[in-house]
Protein backbone atom coordinates (compact mmCIF):
# COMPACT_ATOMS: atom_id res chain seq x y z
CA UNK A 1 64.41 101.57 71.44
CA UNK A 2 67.56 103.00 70.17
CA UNK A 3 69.92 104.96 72.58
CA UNK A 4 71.88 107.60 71.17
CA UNK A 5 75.24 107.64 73.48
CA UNK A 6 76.74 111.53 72.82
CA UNK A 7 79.88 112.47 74.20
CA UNK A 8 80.27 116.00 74.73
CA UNK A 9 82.98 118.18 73.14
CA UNK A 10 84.64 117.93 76.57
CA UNK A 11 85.07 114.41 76.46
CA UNK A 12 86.85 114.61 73.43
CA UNK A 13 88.85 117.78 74.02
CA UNK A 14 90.13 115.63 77.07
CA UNK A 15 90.90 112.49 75.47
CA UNK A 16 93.07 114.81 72.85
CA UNK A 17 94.61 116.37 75.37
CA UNK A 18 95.82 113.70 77.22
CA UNK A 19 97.07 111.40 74.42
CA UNK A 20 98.99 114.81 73.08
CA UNK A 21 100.36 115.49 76.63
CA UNK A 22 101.55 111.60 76.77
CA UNK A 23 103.43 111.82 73.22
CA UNK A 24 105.04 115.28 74.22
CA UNK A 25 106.18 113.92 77.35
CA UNK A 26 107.62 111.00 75.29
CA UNK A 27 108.99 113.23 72.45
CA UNK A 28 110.57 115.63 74.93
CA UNK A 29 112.44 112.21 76.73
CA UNK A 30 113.71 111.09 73.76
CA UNK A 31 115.03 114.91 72.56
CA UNK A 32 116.83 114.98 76.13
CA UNK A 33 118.42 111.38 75.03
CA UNK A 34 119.63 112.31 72.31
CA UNK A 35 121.04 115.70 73.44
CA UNK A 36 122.45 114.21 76.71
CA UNK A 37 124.11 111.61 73.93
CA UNK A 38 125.85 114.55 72.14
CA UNK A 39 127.44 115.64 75.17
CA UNK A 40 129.55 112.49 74.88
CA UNK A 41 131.66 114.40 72.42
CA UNK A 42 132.45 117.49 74.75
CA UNK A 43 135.90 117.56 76.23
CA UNK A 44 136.03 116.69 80.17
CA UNK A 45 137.07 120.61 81.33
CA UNK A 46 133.43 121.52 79.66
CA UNK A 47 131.77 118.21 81.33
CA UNK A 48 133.29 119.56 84.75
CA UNK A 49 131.98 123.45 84.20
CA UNK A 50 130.14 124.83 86.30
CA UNK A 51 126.78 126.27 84.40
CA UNK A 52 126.76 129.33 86.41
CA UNK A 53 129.02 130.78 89.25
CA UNK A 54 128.72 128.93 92.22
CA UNK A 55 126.22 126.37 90.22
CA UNK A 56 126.75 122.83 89.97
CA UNK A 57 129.01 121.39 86.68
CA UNK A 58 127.23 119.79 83.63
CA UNK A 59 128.24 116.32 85.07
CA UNK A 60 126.37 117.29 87.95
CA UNK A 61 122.84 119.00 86.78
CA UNK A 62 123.03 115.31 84.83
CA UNK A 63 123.78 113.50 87.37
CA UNK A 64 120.98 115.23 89.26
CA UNK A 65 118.54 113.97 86.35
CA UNK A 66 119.47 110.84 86.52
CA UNK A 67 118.57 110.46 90.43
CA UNK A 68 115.47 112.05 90.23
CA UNK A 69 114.50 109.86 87.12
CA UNK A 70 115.43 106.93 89.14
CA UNK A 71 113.06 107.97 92.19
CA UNK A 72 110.45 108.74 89.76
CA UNK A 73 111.31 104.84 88.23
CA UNK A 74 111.22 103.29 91.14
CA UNK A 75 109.15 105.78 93.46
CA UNK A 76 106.19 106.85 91.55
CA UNK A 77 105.81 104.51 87.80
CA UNK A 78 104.74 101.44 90.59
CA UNK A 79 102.02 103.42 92.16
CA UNK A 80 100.43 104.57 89.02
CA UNK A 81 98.69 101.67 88.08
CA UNK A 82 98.04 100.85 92.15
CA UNK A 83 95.78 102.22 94.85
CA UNK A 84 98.47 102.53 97.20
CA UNK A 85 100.02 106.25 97.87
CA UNK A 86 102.80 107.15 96.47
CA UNK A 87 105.65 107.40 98.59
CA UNK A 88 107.19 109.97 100.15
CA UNK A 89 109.56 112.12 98.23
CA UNK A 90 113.35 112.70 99.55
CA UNK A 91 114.79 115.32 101.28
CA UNK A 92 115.60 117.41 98.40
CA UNK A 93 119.44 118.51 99.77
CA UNK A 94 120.37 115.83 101.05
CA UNK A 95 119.02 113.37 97.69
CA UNK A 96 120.63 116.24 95.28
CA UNK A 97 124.03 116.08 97.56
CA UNK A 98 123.89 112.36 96.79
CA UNK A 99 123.50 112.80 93.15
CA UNK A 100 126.31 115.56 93.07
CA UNK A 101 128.49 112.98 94.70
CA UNK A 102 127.61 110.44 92.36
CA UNK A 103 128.46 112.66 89.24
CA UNK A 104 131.61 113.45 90.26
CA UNK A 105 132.76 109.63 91.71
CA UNK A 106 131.74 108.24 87.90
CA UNK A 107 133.24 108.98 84.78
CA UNK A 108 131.34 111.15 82.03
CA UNK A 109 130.34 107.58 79.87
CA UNK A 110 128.62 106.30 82.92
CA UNK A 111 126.69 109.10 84.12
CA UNK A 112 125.66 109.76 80.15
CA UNK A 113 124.72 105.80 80.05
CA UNK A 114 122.99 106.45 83.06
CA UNK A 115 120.77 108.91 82.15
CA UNK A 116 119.81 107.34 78.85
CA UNK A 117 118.80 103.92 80.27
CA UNK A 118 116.66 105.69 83.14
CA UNK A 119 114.83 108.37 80.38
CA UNK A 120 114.41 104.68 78.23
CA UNK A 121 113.11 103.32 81.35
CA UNK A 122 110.63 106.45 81.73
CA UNK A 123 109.43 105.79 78.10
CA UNK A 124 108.75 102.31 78.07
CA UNK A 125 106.85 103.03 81.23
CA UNK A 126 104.83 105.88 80.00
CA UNK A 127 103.79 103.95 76.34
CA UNK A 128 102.18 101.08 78.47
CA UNK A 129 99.88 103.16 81.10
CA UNK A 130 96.31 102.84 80.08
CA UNK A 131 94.75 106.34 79.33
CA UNK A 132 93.03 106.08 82.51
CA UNK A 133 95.80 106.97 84.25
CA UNK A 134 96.35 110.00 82.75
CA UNK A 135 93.00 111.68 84.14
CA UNK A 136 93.41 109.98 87.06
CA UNK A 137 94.52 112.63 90.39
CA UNK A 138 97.57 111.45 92.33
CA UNK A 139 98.25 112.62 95.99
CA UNK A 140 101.93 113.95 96.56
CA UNK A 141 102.21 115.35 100.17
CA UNK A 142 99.12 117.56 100.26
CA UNK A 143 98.61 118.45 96.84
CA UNK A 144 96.99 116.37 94.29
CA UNK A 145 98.00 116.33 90.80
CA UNK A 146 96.85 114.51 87.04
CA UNK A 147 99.80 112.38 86.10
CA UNK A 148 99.94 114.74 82.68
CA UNK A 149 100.40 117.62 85.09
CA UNK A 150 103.03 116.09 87.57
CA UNK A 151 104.71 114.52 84.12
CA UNK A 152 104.91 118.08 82.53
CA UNK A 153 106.36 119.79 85.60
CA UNK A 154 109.27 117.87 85.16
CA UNK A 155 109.37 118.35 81.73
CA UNK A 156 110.08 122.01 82.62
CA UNK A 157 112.60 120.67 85.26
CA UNK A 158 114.62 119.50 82.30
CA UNK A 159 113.93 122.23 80.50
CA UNK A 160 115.64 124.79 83.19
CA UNK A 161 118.88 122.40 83.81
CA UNK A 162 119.13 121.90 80.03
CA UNK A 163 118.92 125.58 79.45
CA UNK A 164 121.41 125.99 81.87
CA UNK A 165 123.62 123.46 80.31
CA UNK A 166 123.16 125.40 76.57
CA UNK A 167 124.31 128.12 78.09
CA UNK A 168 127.44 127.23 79.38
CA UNK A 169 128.48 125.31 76.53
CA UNK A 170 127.35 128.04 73.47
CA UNK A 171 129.02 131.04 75.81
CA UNK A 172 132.53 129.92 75.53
């Protein structure tokens, strides 16, 4: 007897979605490298602006990046292929304070080399996961989240801070 195996249209819709979720999330990465390389060429007085009064300086919404790239490196990409929770995330003031501090005690190369080797990090990470782990729910704190989801929501993280930053720097 022959079986005919169908996979519904939802199957497929979802298997599209998530590989096209996984290569945006990968394109958008390596767009934020290579704009985060560009600001290499800005003088140091723009590096040290604030991006809005009372707002932290470019050196500093990178600098942010960076350390919450390098929690997600070492605080989430480990669990994903595991059973094990994930940990818990840091206080957020206190972990951005650190960052802030960490922006302004290294000079614009470093941060800038910084960030790119954590976002290379991120995408060497994110081309090996099986597709199972992108359907796959994740617990953080009480809510539970699909790695695409969690993944895009700091996509739009960037997206604010690098607005933001855009702003400053094509206003003056």
């Amino acid at each position: 007897m022959l079986v005919r195996l169908s996979l519904g249209r939802e199957f497929w819709e979802w298997n599209w979605v998530m590989k096209e979720s996984k290569w945006l999330i990968i394109e958008h990465y390596k767009e934020t490298i290579r704009t985060v390389k560009g600001l290499s060429t800005i003088k140091e007085i723009a590096w040290k602006t604030p991006v809005s009064s009372g707002k932290w300086t470019v050196a500093e919404v990178i600098g942010h990046l960076v350390y919450w790239d390098e929690f997600v490196v070492a605080k989430r990409l480990p669990y994903v292929m595991s059973d094990e929770p994930f940990p818990p995330a840091p206080h957020v003031e206190v972990f951005n304070e650190e960052a802030v501090q960490m922006s302004r005690s290294q000079t614009q190369e470093e941060v800038i080399q910084r960030f790119i080797q954590t976002r290379e990090e991120l995408i060497e990470a994110i081309q090996h996961f099986p597709p199972y782990v992108w359907d796959r729910e994740y617990s953080f704190r009480a809510t539970s989240l699909l790695l695409a989801t969690y993944f895009m929501g700091l996509l739009k993280h960037d997206e604010h801070h690098f607005n933001q930053i855009k702003d400053v720097l094509y206003s003056s």
